[in-house]
C-alpha atoms as a PDB file:
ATOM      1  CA  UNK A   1     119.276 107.968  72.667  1.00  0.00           C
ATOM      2  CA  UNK A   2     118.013 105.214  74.882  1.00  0.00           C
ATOM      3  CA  UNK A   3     115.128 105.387  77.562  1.00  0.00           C
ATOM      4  CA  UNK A   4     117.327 103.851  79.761  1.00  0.00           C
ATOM      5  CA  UNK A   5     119.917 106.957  79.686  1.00  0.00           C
ATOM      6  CA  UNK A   6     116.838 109.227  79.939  1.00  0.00           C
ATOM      7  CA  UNK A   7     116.348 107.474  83.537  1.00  0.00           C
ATOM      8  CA  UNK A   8     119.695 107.640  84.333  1.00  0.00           C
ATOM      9  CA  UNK A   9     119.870 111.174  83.780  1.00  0.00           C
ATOM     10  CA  UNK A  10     116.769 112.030  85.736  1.00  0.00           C
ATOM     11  CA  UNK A  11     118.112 110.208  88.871  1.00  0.00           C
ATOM     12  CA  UNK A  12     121.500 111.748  89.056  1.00  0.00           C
ATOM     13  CA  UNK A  13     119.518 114.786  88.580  1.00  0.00           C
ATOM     14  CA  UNK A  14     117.366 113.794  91.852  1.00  0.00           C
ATOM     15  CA  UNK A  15     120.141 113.083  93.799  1.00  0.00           C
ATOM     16  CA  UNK A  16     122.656 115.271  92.820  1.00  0.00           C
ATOM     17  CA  UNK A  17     125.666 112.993  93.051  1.00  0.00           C
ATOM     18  CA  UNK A  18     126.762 109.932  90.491  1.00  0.00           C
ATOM     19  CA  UNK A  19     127.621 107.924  93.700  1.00  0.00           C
ATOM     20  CA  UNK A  20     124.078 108.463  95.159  1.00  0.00           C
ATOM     21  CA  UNK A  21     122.609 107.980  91.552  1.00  0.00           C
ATOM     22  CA  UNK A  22     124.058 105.182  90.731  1.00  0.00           C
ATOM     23  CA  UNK A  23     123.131 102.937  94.198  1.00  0.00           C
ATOM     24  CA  UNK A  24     119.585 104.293  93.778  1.00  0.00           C
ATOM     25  CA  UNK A  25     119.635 103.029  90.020  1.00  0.00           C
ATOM     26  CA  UNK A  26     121.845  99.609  91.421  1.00  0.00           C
ATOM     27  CA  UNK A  27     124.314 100.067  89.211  1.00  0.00           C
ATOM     28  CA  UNK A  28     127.904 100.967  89.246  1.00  0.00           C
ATOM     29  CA  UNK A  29     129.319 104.556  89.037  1.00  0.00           C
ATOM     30  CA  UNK A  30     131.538 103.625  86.213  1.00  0.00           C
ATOM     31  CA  UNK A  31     128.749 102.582  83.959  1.00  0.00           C
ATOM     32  CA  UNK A  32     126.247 105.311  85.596  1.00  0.00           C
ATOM     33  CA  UNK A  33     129.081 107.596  83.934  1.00  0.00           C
ATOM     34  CA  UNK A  34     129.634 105.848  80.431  1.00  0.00           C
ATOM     35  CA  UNK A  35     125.900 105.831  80.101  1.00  0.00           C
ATOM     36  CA  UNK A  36     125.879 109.770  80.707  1.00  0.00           C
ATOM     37  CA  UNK A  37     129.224 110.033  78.837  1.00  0.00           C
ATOM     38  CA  UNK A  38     127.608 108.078  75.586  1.00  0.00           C
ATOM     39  CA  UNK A  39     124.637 110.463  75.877  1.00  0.00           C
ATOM     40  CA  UNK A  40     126.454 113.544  75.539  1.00  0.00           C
ATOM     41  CA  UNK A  41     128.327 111.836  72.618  1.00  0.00           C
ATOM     42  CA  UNK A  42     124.946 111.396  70.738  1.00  0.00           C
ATOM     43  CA  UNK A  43     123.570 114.565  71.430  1.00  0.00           C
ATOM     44  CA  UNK A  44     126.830 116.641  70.941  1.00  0.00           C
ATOM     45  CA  UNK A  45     126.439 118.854  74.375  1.00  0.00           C
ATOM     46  CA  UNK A  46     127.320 118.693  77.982  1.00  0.00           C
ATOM     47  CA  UNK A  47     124.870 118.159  80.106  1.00  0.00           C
ATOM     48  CA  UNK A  48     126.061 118.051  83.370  1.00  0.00           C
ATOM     49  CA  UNK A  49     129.029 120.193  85.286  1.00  0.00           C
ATOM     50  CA  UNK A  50     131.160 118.994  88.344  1.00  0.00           C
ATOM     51  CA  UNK A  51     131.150 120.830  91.711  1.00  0.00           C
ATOM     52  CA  UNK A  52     133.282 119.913  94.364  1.00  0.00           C
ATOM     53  CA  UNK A  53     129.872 118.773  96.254  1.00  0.00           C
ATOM     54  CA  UNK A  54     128.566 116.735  93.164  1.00  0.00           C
ATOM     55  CA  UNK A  55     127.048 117.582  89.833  1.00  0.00           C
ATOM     56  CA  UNK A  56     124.852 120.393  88.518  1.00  0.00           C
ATOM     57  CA  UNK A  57     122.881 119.994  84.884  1.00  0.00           C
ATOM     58  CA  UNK A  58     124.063 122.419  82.369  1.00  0.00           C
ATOM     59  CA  UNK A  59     121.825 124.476  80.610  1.00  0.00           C
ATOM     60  CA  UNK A  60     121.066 122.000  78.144  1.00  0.00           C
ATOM     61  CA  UNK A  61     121.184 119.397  80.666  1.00  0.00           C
ATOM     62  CA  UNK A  62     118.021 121.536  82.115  1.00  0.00           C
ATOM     63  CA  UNK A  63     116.214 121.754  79.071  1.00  0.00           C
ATOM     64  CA  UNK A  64     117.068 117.548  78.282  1.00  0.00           C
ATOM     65  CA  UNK A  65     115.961 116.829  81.898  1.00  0.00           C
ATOM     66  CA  UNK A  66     112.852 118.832  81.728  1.00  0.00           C
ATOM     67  CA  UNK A  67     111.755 116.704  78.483  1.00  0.00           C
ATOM     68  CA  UNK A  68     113.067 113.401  79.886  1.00  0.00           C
ATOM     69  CA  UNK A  69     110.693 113.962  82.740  1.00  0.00           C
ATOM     70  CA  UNK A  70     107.532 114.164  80.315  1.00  0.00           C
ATOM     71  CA  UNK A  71     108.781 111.142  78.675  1.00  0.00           C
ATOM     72  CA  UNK A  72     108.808 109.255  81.712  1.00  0.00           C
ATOM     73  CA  UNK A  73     105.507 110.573  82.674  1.00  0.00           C
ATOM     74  CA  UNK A  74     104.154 109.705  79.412  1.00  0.00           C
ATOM     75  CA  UNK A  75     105.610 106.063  79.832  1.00  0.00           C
ATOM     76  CA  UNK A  76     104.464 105.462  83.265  1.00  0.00           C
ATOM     77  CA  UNK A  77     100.906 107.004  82.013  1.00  0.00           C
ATOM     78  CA  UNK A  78     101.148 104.524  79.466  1.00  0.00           C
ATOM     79  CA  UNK A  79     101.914 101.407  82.004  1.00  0.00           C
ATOM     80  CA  UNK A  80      98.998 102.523  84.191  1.00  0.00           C
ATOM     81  CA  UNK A  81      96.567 102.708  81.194  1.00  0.00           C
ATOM     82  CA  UNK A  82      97.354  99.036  79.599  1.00  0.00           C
ATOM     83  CA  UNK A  83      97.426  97.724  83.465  1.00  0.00           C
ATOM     84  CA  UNK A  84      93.616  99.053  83.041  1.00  0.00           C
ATOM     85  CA  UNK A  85      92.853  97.829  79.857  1.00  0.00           C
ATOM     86  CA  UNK A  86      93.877  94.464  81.080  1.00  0.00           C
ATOM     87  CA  UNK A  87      91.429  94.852  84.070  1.00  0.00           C
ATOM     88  CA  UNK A  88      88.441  95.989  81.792  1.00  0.00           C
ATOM     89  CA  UNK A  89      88.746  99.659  82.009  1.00  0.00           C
ATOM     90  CA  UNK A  90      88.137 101.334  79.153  1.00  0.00           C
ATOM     91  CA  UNK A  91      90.888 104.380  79.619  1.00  0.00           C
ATOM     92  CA  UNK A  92      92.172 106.609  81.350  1.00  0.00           C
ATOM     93  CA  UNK A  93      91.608 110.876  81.362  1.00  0.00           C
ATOM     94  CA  UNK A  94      93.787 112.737  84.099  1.00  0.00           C
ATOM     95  CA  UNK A  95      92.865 116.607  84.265  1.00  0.00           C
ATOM     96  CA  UNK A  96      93.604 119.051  86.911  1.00  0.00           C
ATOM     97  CA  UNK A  97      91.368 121.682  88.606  1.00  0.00           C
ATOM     98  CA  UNK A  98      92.401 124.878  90.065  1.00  0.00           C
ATOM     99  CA  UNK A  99      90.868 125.525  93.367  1.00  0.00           C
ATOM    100  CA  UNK A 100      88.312 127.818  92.927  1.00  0.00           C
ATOM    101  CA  UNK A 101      87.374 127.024  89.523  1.00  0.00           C
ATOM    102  CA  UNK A 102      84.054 126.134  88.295  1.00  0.00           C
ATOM    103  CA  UNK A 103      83.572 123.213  90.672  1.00  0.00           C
ATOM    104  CA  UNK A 104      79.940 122.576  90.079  1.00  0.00           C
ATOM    105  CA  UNK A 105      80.608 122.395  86.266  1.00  0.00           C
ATOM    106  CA  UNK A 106      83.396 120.163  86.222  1.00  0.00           C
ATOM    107  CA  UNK A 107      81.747 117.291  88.425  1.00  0.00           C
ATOM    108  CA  UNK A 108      78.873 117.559  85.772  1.00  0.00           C
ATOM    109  CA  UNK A 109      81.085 117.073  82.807  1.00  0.00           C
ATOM    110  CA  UNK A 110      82.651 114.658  84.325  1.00  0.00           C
ATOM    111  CA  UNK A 111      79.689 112.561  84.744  1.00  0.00           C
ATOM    112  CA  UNK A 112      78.484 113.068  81.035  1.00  0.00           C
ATOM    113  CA  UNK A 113      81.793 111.852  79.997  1.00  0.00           C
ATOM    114  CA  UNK A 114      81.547 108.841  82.140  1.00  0.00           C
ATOM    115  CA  UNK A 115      77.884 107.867  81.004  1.00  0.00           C
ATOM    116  CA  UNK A 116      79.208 107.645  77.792  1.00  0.00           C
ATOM    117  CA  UNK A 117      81.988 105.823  78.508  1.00  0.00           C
ATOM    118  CA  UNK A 118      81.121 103.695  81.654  1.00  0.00           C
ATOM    119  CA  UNK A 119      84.927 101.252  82.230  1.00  0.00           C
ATOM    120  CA  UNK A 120      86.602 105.309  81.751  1.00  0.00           C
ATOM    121  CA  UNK A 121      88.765 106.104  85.005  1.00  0.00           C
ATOM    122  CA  UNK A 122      89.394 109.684  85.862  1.00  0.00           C
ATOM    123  CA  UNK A 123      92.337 111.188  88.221  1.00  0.00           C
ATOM    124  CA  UNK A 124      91.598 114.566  89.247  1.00  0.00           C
ATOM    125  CA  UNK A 125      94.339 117.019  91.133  1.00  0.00           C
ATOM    126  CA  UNK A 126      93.274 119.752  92.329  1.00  0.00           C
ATOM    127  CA  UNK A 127      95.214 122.494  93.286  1.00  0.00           C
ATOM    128  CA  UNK A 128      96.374 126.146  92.617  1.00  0.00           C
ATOM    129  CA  UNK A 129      97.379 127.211  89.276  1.00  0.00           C
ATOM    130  CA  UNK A 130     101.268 127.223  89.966  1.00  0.00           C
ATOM    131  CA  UNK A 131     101.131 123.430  90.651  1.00  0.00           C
ATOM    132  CA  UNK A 132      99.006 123.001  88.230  1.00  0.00           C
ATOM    133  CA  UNK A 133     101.355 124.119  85.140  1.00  0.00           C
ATOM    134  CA  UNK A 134     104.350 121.853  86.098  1.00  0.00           C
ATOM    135  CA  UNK A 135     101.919 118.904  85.836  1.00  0.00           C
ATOM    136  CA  UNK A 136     100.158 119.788  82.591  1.00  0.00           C
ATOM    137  CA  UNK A 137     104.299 120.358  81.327  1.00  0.00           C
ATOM    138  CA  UNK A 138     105.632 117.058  82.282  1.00  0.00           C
ATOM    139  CA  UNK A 139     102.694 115.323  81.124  1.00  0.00           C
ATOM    140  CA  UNK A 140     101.174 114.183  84.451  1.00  0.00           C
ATOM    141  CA  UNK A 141      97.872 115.779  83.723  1.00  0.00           C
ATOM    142  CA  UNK A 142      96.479 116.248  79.831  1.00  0.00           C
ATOM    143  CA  UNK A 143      94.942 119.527  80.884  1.00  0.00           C
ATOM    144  CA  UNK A 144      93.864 121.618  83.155  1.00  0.00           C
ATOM    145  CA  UNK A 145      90.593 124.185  83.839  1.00  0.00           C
ATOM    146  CA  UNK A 146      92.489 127.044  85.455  1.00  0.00           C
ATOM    147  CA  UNK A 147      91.779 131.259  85.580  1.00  0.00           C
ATOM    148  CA  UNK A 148      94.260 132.989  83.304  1.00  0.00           C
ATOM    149  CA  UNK A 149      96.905 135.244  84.094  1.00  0.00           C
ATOM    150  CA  UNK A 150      96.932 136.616  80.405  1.00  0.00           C
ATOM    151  CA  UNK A 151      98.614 135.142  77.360  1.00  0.00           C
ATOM    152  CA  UNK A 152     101.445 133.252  76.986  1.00  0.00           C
ATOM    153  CA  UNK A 153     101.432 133.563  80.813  1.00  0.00           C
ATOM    154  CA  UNK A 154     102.534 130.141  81.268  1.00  0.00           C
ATOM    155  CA  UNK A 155     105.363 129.570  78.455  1.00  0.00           C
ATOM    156  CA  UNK A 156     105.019 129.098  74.639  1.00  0.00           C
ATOM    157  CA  UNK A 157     104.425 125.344  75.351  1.00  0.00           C
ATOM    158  CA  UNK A 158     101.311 126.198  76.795  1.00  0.00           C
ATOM    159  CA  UNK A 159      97.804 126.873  74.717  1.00  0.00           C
ATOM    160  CA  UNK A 160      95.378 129.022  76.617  1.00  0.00           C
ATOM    161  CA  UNK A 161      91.542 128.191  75.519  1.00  0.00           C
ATOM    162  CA  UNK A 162      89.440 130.516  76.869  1.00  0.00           C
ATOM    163  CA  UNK A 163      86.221 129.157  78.048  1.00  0.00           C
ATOM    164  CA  UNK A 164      84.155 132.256  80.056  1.00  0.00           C
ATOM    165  CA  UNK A 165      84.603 135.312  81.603  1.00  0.00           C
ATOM    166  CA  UNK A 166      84.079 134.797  85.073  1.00  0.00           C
ATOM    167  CA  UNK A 167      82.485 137.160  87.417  1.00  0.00           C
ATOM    168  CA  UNK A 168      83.082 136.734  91.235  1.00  0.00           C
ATOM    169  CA  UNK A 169      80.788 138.343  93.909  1.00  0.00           C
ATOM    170  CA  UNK A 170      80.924 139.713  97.684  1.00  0.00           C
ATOM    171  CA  UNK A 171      80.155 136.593  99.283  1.00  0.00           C
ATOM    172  CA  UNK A 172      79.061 137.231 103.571  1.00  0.00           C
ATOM    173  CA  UNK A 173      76.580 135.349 105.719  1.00  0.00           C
ATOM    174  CA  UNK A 174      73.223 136.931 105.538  1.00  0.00           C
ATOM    175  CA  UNK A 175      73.122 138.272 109.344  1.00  0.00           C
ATOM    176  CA  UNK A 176      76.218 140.795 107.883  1.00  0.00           C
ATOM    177  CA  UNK A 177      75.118 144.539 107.389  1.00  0.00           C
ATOM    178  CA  UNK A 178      76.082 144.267 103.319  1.00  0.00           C
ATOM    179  CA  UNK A 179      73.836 141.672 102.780  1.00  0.00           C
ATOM    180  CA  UNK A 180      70.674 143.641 102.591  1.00  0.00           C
ATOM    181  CA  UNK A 181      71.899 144.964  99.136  1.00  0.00           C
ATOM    182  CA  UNK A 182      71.019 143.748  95.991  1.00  0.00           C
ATOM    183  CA  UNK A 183      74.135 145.515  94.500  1.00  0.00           C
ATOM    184  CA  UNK A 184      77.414 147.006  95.540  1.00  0.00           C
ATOM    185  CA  UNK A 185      79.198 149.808  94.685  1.00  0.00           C
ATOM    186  CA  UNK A 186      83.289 149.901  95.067  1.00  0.00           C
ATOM    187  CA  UNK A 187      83.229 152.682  97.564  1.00  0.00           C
ATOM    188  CA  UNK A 188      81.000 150.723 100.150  1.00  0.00           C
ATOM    189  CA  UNK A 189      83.357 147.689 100.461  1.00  0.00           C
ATOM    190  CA  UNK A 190      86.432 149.876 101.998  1.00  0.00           C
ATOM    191  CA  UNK A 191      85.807 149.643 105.184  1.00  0.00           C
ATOM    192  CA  UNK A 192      84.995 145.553 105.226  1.00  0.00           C
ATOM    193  CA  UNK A 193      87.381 143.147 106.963  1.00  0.00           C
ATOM    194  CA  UNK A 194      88.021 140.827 104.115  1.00  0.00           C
ATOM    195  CA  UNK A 195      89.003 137.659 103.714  1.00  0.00           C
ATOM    196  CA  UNK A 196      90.753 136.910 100.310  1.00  0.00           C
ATOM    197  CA  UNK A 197      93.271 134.819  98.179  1.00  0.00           C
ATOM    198  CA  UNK A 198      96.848 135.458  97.903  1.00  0.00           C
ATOM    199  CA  UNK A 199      98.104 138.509  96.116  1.00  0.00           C
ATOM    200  CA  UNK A 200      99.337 136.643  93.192  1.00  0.00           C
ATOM    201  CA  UNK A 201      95.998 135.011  92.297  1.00  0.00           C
ATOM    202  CA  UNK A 202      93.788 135.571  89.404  1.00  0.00           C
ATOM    203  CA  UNK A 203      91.111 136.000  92.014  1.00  0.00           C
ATOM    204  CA  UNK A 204      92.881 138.746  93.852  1.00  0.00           C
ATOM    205  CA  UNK A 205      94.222 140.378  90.624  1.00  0.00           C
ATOM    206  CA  UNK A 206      90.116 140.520  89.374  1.00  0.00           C
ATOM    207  CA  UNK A 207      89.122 141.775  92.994  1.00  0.00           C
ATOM    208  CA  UNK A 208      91.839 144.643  93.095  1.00  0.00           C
ATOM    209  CA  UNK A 209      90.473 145.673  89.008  1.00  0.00           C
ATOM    210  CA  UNK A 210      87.561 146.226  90.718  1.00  0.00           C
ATOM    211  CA  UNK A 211      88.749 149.439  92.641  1.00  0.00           C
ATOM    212  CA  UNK A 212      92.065 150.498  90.564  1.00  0.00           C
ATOM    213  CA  UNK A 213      89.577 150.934  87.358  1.00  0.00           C
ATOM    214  CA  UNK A 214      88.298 153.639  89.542  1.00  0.00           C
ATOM    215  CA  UNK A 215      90.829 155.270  91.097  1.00  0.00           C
ATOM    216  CA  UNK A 216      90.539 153.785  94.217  1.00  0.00           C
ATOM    217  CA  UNK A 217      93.009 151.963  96.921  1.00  0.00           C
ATOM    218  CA  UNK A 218      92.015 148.188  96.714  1.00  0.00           C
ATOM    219  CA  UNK A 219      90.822 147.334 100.374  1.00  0.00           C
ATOM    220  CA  UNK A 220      93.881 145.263 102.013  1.00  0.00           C
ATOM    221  CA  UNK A 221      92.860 141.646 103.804  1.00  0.00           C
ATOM    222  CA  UNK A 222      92.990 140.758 107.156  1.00  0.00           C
ATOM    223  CA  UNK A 223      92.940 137.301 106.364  1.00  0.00           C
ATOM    224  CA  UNK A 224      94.951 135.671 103.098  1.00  0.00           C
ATOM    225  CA  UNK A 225      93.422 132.238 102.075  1.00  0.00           C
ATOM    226  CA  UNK A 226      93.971 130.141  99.331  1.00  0.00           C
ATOM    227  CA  UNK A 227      91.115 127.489 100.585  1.00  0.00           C
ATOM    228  CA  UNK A 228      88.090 127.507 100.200  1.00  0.00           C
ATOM    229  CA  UNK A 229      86.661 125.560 102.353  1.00  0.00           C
ATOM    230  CA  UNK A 230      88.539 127.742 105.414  1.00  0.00           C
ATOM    231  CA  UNK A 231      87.330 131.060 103.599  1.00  0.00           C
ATOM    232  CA  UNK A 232      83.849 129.717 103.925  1.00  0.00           C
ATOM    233  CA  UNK A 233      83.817 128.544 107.250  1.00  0.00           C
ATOM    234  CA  UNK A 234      85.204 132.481 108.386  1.00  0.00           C
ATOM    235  CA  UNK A 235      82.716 134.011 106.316  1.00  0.00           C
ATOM    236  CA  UNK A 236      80.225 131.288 108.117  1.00  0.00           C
ATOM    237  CA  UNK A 237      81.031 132.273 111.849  1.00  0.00           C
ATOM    238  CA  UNK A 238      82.223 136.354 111.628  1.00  0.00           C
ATOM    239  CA  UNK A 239      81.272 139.197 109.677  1.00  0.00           C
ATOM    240  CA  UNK A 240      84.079 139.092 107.033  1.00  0.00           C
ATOM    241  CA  UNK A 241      83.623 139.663 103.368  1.00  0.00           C
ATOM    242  CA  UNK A 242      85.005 137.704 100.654  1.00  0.00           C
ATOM    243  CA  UNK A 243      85.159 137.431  97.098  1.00  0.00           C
ATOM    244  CA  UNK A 244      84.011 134.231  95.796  1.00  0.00           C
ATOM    245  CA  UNK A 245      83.051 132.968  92.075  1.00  0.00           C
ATOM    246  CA  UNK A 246      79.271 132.305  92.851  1.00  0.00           C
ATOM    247  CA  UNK A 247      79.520 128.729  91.298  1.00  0.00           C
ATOM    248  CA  UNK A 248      81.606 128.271  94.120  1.00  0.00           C
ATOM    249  CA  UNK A 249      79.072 128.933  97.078  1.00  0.00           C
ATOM    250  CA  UNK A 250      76.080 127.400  95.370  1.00  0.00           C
ATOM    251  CA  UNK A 251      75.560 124.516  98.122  1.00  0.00           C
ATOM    252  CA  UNK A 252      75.878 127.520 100.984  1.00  0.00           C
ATOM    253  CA  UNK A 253      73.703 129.993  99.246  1.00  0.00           C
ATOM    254  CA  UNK A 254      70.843 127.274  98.110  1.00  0.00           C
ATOM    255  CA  UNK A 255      70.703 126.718 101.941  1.00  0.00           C
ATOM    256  CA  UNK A 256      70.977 130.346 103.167  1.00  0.00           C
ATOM    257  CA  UNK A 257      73.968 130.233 104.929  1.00  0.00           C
ATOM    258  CA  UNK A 258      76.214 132.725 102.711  1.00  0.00           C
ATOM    259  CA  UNK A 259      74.815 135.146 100.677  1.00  0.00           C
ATOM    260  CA  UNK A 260      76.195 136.479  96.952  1.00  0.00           C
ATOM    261  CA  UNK A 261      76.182 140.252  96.235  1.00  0.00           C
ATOM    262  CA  UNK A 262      77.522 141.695  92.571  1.00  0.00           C
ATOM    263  CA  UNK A 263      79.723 144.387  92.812  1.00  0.00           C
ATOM    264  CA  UNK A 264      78.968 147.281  90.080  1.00  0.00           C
ATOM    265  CA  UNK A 265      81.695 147.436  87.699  1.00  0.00           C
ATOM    266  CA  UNK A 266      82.865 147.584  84.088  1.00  0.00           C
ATOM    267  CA  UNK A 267      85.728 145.471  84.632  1.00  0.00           C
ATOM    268  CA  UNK A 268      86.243 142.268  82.954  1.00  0.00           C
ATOM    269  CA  UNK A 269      87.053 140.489  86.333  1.00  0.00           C
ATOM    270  CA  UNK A 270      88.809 136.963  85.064  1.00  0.00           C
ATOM    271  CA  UNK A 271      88.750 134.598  82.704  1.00  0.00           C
ATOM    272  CA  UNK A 272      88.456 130.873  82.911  1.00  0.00           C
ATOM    273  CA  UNK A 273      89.533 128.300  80.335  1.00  0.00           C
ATOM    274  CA  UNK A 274      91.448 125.354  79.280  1.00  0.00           C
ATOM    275  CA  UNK A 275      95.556 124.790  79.539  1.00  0.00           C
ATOM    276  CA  UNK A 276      96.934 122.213  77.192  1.00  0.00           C
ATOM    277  CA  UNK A 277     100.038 121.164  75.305  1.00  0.00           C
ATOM    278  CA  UNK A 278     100.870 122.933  72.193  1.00  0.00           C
ATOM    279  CA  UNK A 279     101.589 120.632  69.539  1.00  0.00           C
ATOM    280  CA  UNK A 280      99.768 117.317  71.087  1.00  0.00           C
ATOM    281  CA  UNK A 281      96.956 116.331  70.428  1.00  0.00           C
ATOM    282  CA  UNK A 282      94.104 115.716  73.042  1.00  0.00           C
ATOM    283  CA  UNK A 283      92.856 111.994  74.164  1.00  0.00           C
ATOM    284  CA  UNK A 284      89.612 111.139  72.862  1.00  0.00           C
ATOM    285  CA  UNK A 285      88.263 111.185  76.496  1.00  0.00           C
ATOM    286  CA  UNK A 286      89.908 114.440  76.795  1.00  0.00           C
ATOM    287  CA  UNK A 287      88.090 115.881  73.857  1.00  0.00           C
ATOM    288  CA  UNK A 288      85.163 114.193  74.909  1.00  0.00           C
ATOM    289  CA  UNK A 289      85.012 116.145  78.273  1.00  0.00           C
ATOM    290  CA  UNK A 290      86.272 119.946  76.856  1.00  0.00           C
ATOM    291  CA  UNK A 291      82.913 119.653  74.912  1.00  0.00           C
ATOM    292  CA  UNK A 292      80.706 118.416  77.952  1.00  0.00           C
ATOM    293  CA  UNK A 293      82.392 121.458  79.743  1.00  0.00           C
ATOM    294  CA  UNK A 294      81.723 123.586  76.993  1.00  0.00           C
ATOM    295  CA  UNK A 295      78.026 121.924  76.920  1.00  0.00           C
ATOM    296  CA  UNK A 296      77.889 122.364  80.448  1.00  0.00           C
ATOM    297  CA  UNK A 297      78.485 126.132  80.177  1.00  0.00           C
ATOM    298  CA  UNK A 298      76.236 126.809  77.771  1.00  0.00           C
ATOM    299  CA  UNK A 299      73.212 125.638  79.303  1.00  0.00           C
ATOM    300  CA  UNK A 300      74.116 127.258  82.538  1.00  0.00           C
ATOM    301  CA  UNK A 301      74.152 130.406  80.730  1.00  0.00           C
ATOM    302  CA  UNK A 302      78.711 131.391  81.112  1.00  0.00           C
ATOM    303  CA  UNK A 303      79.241 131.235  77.068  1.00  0.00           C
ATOM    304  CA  UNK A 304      76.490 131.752  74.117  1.00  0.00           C
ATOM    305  CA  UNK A 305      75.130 128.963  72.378  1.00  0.00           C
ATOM    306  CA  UNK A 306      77.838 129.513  69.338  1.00  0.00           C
ATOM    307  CA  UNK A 307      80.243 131.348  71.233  1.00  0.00           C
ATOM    308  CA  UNK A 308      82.695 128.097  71.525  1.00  0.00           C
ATOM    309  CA  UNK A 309      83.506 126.559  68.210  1.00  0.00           C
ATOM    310  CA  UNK A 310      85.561 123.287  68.300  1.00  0.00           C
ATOM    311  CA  UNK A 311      89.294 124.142  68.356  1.00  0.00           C
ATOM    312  CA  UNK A 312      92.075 122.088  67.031  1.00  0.00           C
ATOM    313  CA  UNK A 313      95.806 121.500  68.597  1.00  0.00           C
ATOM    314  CA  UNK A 314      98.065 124.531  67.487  1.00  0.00           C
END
């Protein structure tokens, strides 16, 4: 098996013809079509299947496509980061961020891990969890700092390390008749007009626990956001409710323009930790920022000082 068959695979995939394939690739359909041909010999399967409209991948031709992709990704990753070298950087750490998500302990990792390594570049992508996975899969990101569904949520190829249990709060703007509460009970928030992420979000999911461990209708939104920064300028300008992370308001609150209220409850609301894939082993630099996170954490008080011992690839 050749990287060059990999390639050619992946494009006729992308196009979904051999015709179209093979001018995007600049070579002939004949040899587009021995090249396949040769790597079904090798492998022993079919991986593609003729429709009168082009060609589909087979089912192995999914599961060979979806591996050729992360081998791609892992090549061009690998281009990119001896382009840098050659410039002076020192490497290169690509992580992902779900929105949401412990943004004011991330940046400061980030910056530990660049004081110690000063030449390091870091790519960032941040974005909802669902975007997220298909990147961390293919190899485009090493890992990412996500809320978790529950295990094995995301596939066996995925490890879930769990960093904290999170615990969001009513977030409103301090003119709003809940914020002259130092704590909430579920049955005062049912007649709020809310603000809140979509129905399929580990947010949402921790803000409907809330009033299902007690019996109670969760309150419905009149408003479904998956940004931030639009949920906060709402909450800024109208008396709407939310339900917010408080890490994630800390600028706003520090300068009294949204207020935090906890919400009494037993619940666990959500937890927050590391996606990564099983069976690799993590980048130096990689490493080198789960334990700044981790450090991070622990002096702001999310995990106990020994909670978080050092884990190993499984």
């Amino acid at each position: 098996m050749e990287l060059r068959q990999l390639n050619h695979l992946l494009a006729i995939a992308e196009k979904g013809t051999i015709g179209k394939a093979a001018e995007s690739l600049g070579i002939s359909q004949p040899a587009l079509t021995k090249s396949i041909r040769t790597l079904e010999n090798e492998l022993q399967i079919k991986l593609l299947e003729r429709r009168p409209r082009g060609v589909i991948p087979t089912t192995y031709g999914h599961s060979v496509i979806a591996h050729a992709r992360s081998v791609n990704s892992h090549m061009q990753g690998l281009s990119s980061e001896l382009q840098a070298l050659r410039a002076g950087v020192a490497g290169i750490i690509r992580f992902g961020m779900a929105q949401g998500v412990a943004s004011r302990l991330l940046p400061r990792a980030t910056l530990r891990l660049i004081a110690k390594n000063p030449n390091l570049r870091v790519w960032v992508t941040a974005g909802a969890v669902g975007r997220l996975v298909p990147l961390l899969k293919a190899g485009e990101i090493e890992l990412a700092v996500t809320p978790f569904f529950g295990s094995g949520t995301y596939g066996s190829e995925v490890v879930e390390d769990l960093l904290f249990e999170d615990h969001p709060q009513i977030v409103v703007r301090p003119g709003h008749e809940l914020a002259r509460y130092a704590e909430l009970q579920p049955q005062q928030l049912d007649n709020q007009r809310w603000v809140l992420s979509g129905v399929d979000t580990p947010l949402r999911r921790a803000f409907d626990r809330i009033f299902t461990s007690q019996s109670l209708p969760p309150p419905k939104a009149v408003i479904e956001s998956d940004s931030v920064i639009y949920t906060k300028a709402i909450l800024m300008e109208a008396d709407f409710a939310a339900f917010f992370p408080r890490d994630e308001i800390f600028v706003e609150e520090k300068a009294g323009l949204l207020r935090c209220i906890p919400v009494k409850t037993n619940v666990s609301t959500r937890q927050i930790g590391i996606l990564r894939r099983r069976g690799e082993t993590l980048s130096p630099f990689a490493r080198q920022l789960v334990e700044a996170t981790k450090a991070v954490c622990r002096e702001e008080g999310y995990i106990a000082k020994d909670e978080l011992p050092s884990w190993e690839p499984s």
